[in-house]
C-alpha atoms as a PDB file:
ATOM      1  CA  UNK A   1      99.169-125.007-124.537  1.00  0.00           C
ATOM      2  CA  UNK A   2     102.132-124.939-126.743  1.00  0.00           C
ATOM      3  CA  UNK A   3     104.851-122.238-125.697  1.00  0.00           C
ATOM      4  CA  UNK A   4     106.061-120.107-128.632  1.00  0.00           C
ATOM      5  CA  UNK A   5     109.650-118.007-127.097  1.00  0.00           C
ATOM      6  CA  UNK A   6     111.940-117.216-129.817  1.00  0.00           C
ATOM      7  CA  UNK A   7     114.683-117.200-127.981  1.00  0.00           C
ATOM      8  CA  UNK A   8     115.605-118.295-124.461  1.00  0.00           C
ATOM      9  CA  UNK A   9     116.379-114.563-123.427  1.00  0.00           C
ATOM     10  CA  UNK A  10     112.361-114.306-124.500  1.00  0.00           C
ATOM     11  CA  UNK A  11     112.314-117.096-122.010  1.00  0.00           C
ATOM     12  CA  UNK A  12     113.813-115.392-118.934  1.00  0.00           C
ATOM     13  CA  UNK A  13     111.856-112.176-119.296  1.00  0.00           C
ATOM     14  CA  UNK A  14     108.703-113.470-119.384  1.00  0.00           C
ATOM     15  CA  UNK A  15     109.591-115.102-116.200  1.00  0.00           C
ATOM     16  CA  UNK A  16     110.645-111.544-114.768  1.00  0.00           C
ATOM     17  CA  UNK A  17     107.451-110.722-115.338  1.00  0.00           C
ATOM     18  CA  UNK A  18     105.817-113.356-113.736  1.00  0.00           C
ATOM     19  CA  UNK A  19     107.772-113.855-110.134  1.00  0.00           C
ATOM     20  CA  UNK A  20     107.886-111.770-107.350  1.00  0.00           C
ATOM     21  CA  UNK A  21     111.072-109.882-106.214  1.00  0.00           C
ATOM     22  CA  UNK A  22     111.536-112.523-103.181  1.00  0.00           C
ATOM     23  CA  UNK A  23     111.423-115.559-106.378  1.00  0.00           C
ATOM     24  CA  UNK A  24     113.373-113.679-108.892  1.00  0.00           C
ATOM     25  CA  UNK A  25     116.313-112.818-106.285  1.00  0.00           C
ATOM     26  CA  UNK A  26     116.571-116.687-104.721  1.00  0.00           C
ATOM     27  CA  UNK A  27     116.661-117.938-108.445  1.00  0.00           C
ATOM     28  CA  UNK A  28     118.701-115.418-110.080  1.00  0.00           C
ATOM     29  CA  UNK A  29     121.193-114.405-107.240  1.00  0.00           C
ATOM     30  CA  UNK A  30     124.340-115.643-106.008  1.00  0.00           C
ATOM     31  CA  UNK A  31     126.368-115.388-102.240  1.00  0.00           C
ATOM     32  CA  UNK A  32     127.937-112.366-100.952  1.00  0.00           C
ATOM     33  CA  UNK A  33     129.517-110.149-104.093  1.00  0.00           C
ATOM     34  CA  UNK A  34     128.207-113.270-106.619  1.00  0.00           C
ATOM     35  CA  UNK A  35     131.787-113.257-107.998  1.00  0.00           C
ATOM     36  CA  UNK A  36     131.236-116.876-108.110  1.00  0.00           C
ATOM     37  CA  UNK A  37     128.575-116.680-110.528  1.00  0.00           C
ATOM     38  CA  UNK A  38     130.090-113.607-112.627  1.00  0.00           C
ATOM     39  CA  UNK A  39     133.141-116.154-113.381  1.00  0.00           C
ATOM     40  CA  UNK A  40     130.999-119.082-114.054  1.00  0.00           C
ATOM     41  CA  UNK A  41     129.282-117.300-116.854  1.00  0.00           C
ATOM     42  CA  UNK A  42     132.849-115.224-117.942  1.00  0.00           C
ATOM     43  CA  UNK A  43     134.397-118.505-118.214  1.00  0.00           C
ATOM     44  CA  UNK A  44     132.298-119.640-121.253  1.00  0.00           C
ATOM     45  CA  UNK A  45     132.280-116.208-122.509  1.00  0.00           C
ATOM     46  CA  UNK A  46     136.117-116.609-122.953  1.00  0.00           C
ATOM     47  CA  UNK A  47     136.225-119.519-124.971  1.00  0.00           C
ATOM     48  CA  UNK A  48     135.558-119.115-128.616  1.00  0.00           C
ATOM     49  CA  UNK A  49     134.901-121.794-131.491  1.00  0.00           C
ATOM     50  CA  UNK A  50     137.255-122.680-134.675  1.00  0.00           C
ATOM     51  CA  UNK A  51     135.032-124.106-137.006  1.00  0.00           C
ATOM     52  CA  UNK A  52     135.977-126.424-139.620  1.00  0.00           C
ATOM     53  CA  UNK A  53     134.393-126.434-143.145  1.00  0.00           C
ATOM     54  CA  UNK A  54     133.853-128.627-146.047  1.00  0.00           C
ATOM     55  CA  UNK A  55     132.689-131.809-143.949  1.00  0.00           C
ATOM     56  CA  UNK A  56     129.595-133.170-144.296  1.00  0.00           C
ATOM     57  CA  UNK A  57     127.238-132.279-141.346  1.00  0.00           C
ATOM     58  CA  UNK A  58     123.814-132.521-143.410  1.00  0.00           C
ATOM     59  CA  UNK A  59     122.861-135.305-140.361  1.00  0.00           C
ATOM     60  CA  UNK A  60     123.557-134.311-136.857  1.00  0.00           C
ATOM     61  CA  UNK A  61     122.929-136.650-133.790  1.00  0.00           C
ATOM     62  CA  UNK A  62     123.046-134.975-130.585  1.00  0.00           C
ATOM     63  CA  UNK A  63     121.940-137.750-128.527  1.00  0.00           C
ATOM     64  CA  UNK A  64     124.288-139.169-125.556  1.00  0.00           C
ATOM     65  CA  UNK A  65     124.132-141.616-122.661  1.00  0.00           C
ATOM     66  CA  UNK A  66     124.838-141.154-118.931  1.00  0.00           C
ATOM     67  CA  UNK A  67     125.123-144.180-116.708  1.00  0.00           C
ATOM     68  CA  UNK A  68     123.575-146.259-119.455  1.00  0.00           C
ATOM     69  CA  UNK A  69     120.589-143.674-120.153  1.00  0.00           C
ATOM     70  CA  UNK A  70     120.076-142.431-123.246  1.00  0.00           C
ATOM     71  CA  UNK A  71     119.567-138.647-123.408  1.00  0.00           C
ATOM     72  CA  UNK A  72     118.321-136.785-126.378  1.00  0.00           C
ATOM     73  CA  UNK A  73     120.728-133.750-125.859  1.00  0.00           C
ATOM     74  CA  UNK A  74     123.640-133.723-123.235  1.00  0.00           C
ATOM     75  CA  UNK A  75     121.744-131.653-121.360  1.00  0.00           C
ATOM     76  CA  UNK A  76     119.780-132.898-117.374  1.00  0.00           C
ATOM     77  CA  UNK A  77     118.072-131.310-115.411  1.00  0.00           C
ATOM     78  CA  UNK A  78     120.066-130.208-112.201  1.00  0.00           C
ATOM     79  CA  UNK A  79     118.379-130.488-108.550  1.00  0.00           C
ATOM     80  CA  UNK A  80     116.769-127.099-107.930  1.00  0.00           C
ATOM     81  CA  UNK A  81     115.217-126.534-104.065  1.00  0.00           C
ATOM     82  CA  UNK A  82     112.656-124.293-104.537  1.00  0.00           C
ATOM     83  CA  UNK A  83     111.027-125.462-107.486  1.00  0.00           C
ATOM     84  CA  UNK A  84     107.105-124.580-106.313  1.00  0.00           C
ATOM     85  CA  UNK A  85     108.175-121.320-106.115  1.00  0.00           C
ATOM     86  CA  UNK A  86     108.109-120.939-109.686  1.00  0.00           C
ATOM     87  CA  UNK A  87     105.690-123.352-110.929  1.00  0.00           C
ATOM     88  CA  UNK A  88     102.790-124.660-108.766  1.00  0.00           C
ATOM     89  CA  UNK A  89     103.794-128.358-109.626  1.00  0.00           C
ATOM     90  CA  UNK A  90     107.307-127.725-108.483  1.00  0.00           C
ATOM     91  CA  UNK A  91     109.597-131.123-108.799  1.00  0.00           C
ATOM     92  CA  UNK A  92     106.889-132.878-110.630  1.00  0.00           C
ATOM     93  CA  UNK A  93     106.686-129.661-113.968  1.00  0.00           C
ATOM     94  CA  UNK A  94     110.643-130.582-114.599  1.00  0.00           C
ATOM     95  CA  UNK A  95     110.261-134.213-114.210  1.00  0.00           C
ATOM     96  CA  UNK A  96     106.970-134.343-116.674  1.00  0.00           C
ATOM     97  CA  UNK A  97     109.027-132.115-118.906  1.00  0.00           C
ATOM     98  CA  UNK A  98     112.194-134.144-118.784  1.00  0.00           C
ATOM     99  CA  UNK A  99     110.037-136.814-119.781  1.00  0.00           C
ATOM    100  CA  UNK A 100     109.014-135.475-122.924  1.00  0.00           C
ATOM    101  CA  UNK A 101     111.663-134.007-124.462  1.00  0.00           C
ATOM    102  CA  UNK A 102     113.933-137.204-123.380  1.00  0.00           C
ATOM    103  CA  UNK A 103     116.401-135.971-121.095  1.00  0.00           C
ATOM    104  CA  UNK A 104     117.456-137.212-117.491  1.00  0.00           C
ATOM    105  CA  UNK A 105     115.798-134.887-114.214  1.00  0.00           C
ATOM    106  CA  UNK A 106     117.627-134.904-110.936  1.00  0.00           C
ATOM    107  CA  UNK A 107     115.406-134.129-107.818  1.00  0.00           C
ATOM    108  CA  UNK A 108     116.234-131.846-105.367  1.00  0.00           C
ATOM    109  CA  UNK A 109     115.453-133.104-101.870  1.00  0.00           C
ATOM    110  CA  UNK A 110     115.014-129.238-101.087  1.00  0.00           C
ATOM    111  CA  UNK A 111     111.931-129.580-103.553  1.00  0.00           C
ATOM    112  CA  UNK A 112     108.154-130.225-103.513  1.00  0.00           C
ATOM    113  CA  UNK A 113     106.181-131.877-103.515  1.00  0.00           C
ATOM    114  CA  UNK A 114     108.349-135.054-101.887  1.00  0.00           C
ATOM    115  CA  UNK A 115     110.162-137.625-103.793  1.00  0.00           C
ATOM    116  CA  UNK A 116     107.632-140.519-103.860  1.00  0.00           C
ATOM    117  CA  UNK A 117     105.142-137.796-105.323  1.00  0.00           C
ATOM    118  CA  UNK A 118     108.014-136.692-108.035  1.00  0.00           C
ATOM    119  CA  UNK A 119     108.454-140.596-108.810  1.00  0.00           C
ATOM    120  CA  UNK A 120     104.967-141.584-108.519  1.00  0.00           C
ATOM    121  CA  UNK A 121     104.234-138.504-111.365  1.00  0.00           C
ATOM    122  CA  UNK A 122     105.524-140.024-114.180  1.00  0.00           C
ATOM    123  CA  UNK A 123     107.063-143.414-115.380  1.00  0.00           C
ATOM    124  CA  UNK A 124     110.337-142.166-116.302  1.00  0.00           C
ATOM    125  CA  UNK A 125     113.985-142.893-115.167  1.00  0.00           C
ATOM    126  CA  UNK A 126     114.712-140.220-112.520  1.00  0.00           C
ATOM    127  CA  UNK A 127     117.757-139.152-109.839  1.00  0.00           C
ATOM    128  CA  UNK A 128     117.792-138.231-106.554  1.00  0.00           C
ATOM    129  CA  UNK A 129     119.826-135.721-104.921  1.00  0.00           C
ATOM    130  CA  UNK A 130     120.540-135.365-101.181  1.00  0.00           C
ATOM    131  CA  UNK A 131     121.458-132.777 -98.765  1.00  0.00           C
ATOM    132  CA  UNK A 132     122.467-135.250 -95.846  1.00  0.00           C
ATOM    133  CA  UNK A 133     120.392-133.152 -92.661  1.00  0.00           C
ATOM    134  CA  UNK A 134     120.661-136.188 -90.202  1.00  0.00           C
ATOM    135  CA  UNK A 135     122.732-139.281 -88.228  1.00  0.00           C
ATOM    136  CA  UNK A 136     123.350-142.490 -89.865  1.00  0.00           C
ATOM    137  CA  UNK A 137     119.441-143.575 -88.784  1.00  0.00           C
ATOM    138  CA  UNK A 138     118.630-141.080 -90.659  1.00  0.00           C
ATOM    139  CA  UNK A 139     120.439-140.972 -93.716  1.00  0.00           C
ATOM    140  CA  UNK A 140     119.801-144.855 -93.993  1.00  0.00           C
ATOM    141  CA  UNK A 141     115.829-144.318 -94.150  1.00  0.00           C
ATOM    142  CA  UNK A 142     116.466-141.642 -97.027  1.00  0.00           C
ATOM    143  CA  UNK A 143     118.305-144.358 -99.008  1.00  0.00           C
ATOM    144  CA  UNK A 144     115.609-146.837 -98.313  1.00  0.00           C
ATOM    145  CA  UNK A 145     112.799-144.518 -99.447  1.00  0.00           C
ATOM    146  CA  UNK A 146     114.659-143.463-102.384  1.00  0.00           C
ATOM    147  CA  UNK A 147     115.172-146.991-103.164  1.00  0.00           C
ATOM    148  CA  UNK A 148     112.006-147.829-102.669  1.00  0.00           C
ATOM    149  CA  UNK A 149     110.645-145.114-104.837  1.00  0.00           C
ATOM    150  CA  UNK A 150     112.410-146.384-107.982  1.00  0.00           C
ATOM    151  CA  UNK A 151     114.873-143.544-108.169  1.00  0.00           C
ATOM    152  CA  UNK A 152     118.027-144.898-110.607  1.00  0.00           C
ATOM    153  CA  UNK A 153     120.857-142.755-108.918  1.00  0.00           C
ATOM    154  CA  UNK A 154     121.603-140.950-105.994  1.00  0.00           C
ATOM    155  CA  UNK A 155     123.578-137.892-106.321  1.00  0.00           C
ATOM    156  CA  UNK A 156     125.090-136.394-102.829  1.00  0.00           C
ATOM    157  CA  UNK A 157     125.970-132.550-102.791  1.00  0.00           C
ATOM    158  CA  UNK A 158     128.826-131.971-100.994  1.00  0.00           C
ATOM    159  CA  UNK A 159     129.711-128.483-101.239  1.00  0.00           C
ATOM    160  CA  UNK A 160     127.353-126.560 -98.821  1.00  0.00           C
ATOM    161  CA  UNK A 161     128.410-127.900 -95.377  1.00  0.00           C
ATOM    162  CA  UNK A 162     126.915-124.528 -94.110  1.00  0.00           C
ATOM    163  CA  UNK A 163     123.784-122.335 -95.332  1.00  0.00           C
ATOM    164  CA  UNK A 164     126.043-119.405 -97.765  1.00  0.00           C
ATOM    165  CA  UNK A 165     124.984-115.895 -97.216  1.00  0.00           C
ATOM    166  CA  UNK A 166     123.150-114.683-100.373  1.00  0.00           C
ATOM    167  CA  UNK A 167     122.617-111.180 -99.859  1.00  0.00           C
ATOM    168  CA  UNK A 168     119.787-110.683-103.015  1.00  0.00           C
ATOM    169  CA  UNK A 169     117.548-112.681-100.864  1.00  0.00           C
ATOM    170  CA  UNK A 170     119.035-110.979 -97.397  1.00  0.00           C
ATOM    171  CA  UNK A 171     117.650-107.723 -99.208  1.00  0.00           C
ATOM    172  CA  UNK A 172     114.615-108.845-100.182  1.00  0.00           C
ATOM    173  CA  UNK A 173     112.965-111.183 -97.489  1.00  0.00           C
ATOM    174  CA  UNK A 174     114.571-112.417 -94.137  1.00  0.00           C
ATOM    175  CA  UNK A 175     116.947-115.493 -94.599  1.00  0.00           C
ATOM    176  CA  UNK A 176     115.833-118.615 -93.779  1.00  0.00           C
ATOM    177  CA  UNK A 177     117.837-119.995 -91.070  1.00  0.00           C
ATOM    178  CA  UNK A 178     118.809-123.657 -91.530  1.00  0.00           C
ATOM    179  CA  UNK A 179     118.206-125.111 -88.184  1.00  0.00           C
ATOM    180  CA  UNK A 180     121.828-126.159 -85.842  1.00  0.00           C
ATOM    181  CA  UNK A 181     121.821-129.487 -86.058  1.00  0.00           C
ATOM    182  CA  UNK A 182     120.899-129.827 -90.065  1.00  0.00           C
ATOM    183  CA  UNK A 183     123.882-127.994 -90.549  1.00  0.00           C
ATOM    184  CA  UNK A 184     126.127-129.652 -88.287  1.00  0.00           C
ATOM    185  CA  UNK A 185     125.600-132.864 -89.833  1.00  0.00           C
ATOM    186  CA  UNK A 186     126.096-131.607 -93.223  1.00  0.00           C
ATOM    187  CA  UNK A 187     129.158-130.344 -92.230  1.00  0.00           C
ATOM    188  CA  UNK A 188     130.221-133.684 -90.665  1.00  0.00           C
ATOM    189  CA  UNK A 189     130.007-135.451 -94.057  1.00  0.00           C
ATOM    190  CA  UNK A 190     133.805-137.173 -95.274  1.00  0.00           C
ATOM    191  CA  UNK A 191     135.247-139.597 -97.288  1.00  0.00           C
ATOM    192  CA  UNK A 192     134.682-142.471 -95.022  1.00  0.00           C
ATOM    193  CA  UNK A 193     130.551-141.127 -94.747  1.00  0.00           C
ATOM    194  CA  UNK A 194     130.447-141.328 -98.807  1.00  0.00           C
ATOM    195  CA  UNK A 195     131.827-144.522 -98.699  1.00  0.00           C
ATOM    196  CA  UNK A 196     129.176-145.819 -96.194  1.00  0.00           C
ATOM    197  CA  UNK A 197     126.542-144.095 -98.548  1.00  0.00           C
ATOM    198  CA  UNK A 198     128.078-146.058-101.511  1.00  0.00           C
ATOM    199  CA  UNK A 199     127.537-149.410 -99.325  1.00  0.00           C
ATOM    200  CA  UNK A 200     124.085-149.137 -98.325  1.00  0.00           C
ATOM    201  CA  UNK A 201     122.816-147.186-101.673  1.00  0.00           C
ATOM    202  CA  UNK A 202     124.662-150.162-103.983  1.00  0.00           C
ATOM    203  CA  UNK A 203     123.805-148.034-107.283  1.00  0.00           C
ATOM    204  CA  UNK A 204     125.321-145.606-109.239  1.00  0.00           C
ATOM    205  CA  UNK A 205     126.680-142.758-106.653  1.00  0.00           C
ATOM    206  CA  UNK A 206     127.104-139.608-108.171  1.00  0.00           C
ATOM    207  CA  UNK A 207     129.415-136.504-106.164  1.00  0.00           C
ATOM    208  CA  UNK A 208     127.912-132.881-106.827  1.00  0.00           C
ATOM    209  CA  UNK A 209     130.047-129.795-105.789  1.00  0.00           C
ATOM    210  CA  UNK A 210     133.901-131.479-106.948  1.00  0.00           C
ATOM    211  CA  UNK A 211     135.926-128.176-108.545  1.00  0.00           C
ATOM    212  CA  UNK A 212     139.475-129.635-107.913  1.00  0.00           C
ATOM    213  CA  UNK A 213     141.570-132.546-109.600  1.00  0.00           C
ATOM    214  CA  UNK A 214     142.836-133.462-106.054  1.00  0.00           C
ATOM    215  CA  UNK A 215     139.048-134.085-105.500  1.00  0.00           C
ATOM    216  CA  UNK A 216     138.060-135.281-108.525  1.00  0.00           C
ATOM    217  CA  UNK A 217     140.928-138.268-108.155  1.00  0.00           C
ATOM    218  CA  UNK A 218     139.428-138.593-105.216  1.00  0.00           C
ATOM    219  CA  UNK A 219     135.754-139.584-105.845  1.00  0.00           C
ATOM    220  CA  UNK A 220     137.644-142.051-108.834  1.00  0.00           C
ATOM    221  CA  UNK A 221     139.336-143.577-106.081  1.00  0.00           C
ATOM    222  CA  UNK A 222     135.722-144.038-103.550  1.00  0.00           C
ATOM    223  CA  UNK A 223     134.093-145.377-106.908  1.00  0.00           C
ATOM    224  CA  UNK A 224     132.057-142.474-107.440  1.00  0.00           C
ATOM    225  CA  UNK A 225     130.569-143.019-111.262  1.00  0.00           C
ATOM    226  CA  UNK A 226     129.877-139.493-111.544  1.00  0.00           C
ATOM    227  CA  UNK A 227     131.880-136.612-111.036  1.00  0.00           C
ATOM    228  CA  UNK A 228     129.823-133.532-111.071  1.00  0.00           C
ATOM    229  CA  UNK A 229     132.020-130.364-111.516  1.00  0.00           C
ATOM    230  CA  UNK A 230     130.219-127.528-109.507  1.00  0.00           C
ATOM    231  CA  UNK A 231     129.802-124.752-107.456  1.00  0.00           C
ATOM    232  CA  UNK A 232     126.372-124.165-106.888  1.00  0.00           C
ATOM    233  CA  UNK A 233     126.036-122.316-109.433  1.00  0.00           C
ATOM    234  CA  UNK A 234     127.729-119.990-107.382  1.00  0.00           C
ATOM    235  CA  UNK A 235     125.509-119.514-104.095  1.00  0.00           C
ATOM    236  CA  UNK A 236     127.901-120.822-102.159  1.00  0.00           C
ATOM    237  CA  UNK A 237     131.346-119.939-101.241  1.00  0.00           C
ATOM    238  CA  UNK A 238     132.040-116.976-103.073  1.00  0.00           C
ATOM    239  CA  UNK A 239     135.227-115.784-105.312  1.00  0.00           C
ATOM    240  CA  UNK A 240     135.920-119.488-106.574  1.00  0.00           C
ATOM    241  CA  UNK A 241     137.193-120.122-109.978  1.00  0.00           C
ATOM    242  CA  UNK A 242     134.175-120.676-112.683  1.00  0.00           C
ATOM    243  CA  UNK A 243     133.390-124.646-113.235  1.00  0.00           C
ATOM    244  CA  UNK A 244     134.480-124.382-117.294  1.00  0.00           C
ATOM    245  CA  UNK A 245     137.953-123.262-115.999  1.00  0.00           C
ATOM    246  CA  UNK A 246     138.518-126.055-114.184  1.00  0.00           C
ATOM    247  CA  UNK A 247     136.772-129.035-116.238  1.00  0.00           C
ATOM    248  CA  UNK A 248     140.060-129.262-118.256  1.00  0.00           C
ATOM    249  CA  UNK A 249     142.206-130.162-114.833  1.00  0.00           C
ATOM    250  CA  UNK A 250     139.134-132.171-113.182  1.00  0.00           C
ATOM    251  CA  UNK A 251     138.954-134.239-116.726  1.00  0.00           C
ATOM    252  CA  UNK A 252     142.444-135.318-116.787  1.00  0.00           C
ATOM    253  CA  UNK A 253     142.739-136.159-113.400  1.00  0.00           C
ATOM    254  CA  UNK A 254     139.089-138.761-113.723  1.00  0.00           C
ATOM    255  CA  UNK A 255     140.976-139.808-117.470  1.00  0.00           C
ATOM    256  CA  UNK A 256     138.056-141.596-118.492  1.00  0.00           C
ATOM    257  CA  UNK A 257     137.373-143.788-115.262  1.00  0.00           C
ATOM    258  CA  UNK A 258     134.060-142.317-114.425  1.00  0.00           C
ATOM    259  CA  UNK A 259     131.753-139.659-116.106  1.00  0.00           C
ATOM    260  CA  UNK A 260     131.771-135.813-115.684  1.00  0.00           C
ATOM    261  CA  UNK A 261     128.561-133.579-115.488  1.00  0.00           C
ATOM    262  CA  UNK A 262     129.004-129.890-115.077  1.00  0.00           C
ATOM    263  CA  UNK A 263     126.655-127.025-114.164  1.00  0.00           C
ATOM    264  CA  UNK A 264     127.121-123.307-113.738  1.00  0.00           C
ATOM    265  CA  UNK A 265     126.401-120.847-116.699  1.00  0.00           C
ATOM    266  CA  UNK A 266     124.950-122.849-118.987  1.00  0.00           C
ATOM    267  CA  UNK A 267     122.746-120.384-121.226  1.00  0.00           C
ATOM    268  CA  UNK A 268     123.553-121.319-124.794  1.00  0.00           C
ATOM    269  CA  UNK A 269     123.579-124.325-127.060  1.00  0.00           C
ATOM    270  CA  UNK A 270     127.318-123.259-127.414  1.00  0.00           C
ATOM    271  CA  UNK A 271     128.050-123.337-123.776  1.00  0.00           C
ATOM    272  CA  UNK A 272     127.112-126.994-124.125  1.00  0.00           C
ATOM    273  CA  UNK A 273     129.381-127.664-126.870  1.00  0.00           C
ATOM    274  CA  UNK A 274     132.669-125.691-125.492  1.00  0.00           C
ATOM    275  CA  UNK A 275     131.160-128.202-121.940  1.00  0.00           C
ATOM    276  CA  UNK A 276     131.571-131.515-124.435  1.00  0.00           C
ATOM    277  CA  UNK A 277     134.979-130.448-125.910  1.00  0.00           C
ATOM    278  CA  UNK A 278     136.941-129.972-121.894  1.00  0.00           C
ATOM    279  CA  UNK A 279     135.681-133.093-121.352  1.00  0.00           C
ATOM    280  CA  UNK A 280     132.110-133.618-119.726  1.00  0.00           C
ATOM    281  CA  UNK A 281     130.042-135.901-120.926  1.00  0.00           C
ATOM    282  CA  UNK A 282     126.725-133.703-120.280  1.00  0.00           C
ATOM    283  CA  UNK A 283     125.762-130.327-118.462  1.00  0.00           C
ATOM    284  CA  UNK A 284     123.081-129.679-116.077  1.00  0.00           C
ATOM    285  CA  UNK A 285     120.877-126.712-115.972  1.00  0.00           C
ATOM    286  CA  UNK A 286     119.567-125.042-112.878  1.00  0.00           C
ATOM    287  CA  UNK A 287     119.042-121.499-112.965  1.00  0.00           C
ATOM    288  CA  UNK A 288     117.272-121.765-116.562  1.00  0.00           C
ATOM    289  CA  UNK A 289     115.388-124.435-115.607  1.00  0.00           C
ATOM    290  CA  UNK A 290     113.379-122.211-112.962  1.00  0.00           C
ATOM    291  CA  UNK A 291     113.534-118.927-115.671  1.00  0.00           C
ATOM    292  CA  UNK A 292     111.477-121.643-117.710  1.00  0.00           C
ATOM    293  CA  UNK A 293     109.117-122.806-115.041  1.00  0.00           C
ATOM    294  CA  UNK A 294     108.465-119.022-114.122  1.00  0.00           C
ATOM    295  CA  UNK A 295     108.009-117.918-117.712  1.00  0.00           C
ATOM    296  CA  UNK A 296     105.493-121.107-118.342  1.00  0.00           C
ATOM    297  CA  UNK A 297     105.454-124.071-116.333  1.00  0.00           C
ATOM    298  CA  UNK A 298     105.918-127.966-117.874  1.00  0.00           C
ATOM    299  CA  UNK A 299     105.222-126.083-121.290  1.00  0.00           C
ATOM    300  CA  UNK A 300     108.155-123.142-120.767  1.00  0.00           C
ATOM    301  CA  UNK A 301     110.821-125.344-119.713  1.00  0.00           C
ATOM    302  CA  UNK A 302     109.902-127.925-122.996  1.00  0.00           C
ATOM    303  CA  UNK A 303     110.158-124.967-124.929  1.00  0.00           C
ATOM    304  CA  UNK A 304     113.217-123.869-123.933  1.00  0.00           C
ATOM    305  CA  UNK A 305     115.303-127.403-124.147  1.00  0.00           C
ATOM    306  CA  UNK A 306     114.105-127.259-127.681  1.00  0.00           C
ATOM    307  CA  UNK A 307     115.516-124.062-128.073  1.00  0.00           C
ATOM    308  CA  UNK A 308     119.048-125.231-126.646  1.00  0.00           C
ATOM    309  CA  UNK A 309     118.901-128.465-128.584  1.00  0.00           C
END
C-alpha cells in the first residue's frame, strides 16, 4: 500500500509511534553523552548555501555512479544491525526497497535474516559489510560465502574494535555483551589484515569508519576503492569531530584516487548536496533508514528516498 508522509519528520514520528522504547533508543541513540552524534548533525547545520540565479535548471539529473553502479540519487543505503527490529523483513525490506527506487543497499552482517537470504530476495546489485568476529579460517569462509552469494563489494568497518557503551539502551534494556573473543579479534584487525582481505576478496574493497586524512591516505595507499568517512553515526567513540567537518581534509588527502561515501546526519536533501560539494561522491543513510522501516516497512523507506530525492 502506497505510503503518503509529507515530510520525512512525518516519517520519523510515525515510527515513534510504532517501536518500543528498547527499538526507538538502539536506533535513535548514540554512546556515552552522544556528543558524537550532536556534532554530526551541527556540522551540516553550520554550512549554509549561496545560490546562484539566472541559469537554466528547468532539467535536473540527480543520478550518479559508485564503483560503476548507477544510482538514481547519491544516496545508499548504509549497513544497519538490527534491521528486524523495525521491520519484520529486516535486511531483505531495505534491499527490496533499494531495488525500486534505484539506489545501492549495503548489508549489515549484524542483520537478518542472513546474507544468502538478503541476496537470494531480490535480483539486484547489493554490498556486503563485515564486522570481522573470527581467525583467518574464519574470515576466509565469510569471503567465500559472500562471494558465492553474488554480493558486488565488500565493505569492512573498522572503527568499533570494542562494543561502545550506549547508555539510551543501558537505560532501557540490559546491554548485550559481545562475547571475549569476537571482540578480541575485531580489535586485532591492521593494515597488513586489510590487505590480506583485499587478496582473497579480489573485488572492490571498501573501508567504513576512516575520519582522518592520515587514514584516508592510507586506505589510497592499500588500494581501498572506497573511502567511507564515518563514525558510526556516532555510537561509538564519543566526542569525535562530526564526519562533514572532516570530508574537506579526508577529500584532499584521497585527491580523486578512489571514491568517498559519507554517513552521519544525513536528514535533508540539502545535507546531501553540502555532502557532494566537500567532496563525496554519495552519502549513506542509517538512522533514517530504520525511522522509515519503523514508520512503514519496504513502503516507508520508498517513501521517504522520494522525499529526499
Amino acid at each position: 500500500m502506497p505510503v503518503d508522509f509529507v515530510s520525512i519528520q512525518d516519517a520519523v514520528y510515525a515510527a515513534r509511534r510504532n517501536l518500543d522504547q528498547s527499538a526507538w533508543d538502539y536506533l535513535s541513540g548514540g554512546s556515552e553523552s552522544e556528543t558524537t552524534m550532536r556534532r554530526n548533525r551541527l556540522g551540516f547545520d553550520r554550512l549554509g548555501l549561496r545560490h546562484r540565479v539566472l541559469i537554466d535548471v528547468s532539467h535536473v539529473d540527480t543520478g550518479t555512479t559508485l564503483l560503476g553502479h548507477q544510482m538514481r540519487i547519491p544516496v545508499m543505503l548504509a549497513p544497519v544491525g538490527g534491521l528486524q527490529r523495525f521491520t519484520p523483513e529486516g535486511s531483505v525490506a531495505s534491499a527490496r526497497a533499494a531495488k525500486e527506487f534505484g539506489i545501492l543497499h549495503t548489508v549489515s552482517s549484524a542483520a537478518e535474516p542472513g546474507l544468502e537470504a538478503v541476496a537470494e530476495s531480490c535480483d539486484y546489485p547489493k554490498m556486503y559489510q563485515l564486522y570481522i568476529r573470527g581467525d583467518w579460517d574464519w574470515i576466509a569462509e565469510m569471503i567465500g560465502r559472500i562471494k558465492k552469494a553474488g554480493y558486488v563489494a565488500l565493505c569492512i568497518c573498522v572503527d568499533n574494535p570494542v562494543l561502545s557503551r550506549r547508555e539510551r539502551v543501558v537505560l532501557s534494556r540490559p546491554q548485550v555483551a559481545r562475547p571475549a573473543q569476537a571482540q578480541r579479534w575485531g580489535a586485532m584487525v591492521t593494515w597488513e589484515m586489510l590487505d590480506r582481505i583485499k587478496s582473497a576478496w579480489g573485488g572492490p574493497l571498501m573501508v567504513k569508519g576512516v575520519v582522518t586524512p592520515e587514514d584516508a591516505s592510507l586506505c589510497v595507499e592499500h588500494g581501498v576503492d572506497v573511502v567511507w568517512v564515518s563514525n558510526h553515526g556516532g555510537r561509538q567513540l564519543d566526542h569525535e569531530e562530526g564526519t562533514i567537518d572532516v570530508l574537506p581534509e579526508i577529500a584532499a588527502a584521497v585527491a580523486g584516487r578512489a571514491q568517498i561515501v559519507l554517513d552521519g546526519g544525513i536528514q535533508r536533501g540539502t545535507d546531501v548536496l553540502k555532502a557532494l560539494a566537500l567532496g563525496a561522491n554519495a552519502v549513506a543513510v542509517g538512522k533514517l533508514q530504520g525511522w522509515a522501516l519503523g514508520a512503514a516497512g519496504q513502503e516507508g523507506l520508498l517513501r521517504l528516498l522520494q522525499l529526499l530525492e
